[in-house]
N, C-alpha and C. Protein backbone atom coordinates (compact mmCIF):
# COMPACT_ATOMS: atom_id res chain seq x y z
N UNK A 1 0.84 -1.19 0.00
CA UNK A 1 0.00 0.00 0.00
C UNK A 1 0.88 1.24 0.00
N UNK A 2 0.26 2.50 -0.79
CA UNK A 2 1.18 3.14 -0.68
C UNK A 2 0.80 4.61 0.68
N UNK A 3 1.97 4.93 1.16
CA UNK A 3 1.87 6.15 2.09
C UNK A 3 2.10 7.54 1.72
N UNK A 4 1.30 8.33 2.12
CA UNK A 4 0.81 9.78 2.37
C UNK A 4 1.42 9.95 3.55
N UNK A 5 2.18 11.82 3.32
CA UNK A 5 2.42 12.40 4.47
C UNK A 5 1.74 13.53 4.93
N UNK A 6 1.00 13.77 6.12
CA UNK A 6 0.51 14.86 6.43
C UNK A 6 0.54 15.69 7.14
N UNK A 7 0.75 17.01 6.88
CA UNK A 7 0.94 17.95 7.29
C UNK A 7 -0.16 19.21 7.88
N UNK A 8 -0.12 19.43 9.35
CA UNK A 8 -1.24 20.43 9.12
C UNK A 8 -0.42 21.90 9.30
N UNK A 9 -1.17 22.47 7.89
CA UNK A 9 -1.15 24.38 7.28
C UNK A 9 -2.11 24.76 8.48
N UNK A 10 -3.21 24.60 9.14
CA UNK A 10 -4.37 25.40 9.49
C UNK A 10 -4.26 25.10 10.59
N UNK A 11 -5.01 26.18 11.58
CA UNK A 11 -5.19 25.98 12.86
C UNK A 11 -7.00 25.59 13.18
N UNK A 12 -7.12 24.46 14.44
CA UNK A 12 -7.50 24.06 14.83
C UNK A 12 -8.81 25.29 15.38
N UNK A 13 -8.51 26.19 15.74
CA UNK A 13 -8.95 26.88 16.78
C UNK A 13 -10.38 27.43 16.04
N UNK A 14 -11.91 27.74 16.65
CA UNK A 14 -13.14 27.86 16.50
C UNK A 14 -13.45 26.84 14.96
N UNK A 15 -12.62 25.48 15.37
CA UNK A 15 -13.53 24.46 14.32
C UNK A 15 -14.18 23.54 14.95
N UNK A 16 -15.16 22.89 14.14
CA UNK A 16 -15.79 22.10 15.18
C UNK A 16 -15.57 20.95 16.09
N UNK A 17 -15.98 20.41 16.47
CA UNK A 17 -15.35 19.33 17.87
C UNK A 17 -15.10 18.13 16.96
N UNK A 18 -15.59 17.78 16.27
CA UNK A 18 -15.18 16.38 15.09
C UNK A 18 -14.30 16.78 14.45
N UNK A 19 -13.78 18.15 13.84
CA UNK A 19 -12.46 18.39 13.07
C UNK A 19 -11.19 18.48 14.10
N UNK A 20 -11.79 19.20 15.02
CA UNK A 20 -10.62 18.76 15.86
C UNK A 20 -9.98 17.47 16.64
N UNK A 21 -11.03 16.77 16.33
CA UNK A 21 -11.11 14.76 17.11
C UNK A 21 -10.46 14.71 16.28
N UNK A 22 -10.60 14.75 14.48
CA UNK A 22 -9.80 14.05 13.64
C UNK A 22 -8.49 14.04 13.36
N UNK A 23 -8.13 15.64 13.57
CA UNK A 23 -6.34 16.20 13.62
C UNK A 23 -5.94 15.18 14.44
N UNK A 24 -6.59 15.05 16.20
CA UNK A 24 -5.86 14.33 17.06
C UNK A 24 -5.97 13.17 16.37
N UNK A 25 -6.63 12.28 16.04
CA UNK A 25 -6.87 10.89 16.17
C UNK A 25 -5.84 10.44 14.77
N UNK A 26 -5.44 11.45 13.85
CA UNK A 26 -4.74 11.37 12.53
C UNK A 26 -3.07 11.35 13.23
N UNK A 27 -3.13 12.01 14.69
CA UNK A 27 -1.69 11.93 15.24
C UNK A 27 -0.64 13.26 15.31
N UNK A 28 -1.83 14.16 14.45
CA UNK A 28 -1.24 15.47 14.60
C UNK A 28 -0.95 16.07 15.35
N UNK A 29 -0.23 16.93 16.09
CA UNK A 29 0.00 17.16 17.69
C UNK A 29 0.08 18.76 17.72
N UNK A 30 0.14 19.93 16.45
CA UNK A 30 0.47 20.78 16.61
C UNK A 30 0.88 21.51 14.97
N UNK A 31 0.45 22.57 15.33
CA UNK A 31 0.45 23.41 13.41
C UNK A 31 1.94 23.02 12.69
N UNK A 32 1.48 22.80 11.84
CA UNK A 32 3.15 22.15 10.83
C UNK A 32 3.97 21.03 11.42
N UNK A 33 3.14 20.37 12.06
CA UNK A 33 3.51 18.87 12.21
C UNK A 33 3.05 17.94 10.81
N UNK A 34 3.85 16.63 10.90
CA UNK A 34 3.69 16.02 9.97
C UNK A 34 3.44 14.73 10.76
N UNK A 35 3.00 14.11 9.90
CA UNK A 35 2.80 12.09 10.51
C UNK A 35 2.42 11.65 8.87
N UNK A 36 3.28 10.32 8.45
CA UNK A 36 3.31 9.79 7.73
C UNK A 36 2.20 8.26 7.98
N UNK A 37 1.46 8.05 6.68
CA UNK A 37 -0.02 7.10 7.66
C UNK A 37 0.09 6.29 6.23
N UNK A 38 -0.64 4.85 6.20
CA UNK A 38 -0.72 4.14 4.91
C UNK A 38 -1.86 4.50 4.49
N UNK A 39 -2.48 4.81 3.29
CA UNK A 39 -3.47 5.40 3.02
C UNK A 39 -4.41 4.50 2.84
N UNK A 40 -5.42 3.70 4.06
CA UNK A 40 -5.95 2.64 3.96
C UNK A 40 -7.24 3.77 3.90
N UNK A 41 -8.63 2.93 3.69
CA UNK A 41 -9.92 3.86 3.25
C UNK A 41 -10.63 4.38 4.40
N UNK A 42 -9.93 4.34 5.77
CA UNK A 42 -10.01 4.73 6.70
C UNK A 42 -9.39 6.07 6.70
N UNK A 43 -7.74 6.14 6.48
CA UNK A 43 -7.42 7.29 7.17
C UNK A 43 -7.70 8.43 5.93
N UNK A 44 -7.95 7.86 4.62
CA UNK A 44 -8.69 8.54 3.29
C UNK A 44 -10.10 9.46 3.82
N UNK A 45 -10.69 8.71 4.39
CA UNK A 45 -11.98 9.54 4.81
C UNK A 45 -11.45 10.38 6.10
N UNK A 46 -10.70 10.10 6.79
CA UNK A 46 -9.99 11.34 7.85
C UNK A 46 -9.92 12.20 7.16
N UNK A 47 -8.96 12.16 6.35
CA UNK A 47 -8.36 12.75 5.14
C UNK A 47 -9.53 14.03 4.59
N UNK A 48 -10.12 13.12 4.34
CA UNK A 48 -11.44 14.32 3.48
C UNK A 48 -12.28 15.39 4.21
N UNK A 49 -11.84 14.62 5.78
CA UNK A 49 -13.23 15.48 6.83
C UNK A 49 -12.58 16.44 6.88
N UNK A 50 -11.06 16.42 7.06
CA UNK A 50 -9.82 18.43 7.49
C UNK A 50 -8.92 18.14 6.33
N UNK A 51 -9.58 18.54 5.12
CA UNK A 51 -8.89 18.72 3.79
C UNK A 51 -8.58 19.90 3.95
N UNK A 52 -9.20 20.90 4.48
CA UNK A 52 -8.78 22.24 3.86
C UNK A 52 -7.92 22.82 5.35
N UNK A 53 -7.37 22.07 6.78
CA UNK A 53 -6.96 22.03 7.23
C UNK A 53 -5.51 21.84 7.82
N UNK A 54 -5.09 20.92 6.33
CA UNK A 54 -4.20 19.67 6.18
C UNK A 54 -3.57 19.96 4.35
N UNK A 55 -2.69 19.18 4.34
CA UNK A 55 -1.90 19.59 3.18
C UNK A 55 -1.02 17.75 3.18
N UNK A 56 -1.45 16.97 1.94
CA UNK A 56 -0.87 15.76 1.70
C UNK A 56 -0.65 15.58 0.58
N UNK A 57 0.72 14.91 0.59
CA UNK A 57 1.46 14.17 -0.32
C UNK A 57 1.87 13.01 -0.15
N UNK A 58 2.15 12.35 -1.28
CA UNK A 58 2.16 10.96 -1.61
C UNK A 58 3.81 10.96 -0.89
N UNK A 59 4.24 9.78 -0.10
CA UNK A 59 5.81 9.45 -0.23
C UNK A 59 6.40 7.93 -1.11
């Protein structure tokens, strides 16, 4: 399978309580952190809920 790295551009702050569950639960810890994840159709739909939050590329 192949892996995606992600990065969050955006801040967290007055979004809603499920966008912010997802940053955490994706492993993000803090603005312009990265975590590298296998792009199973799980972390794909993470993926889609803080798209405009988040910034990914293929590795």
């Amino acid at each position: 399978m192949k892996s995606i790295k992600i990065t969050q551009v955006k801040s967290t702050i007055d979004r809603p309580k499920k966008q912010k569950e997802t940053i955490k639960a994706l492993g993000i810890k803090k603005l312009n952190h990265s975590v590298v994840k296998v792009a199973t159709p799980q972390i794909l739909g993470m993926v889609a809920t803080v798209d405009h939050l988040i910034k990914v590329e293929e590795v």
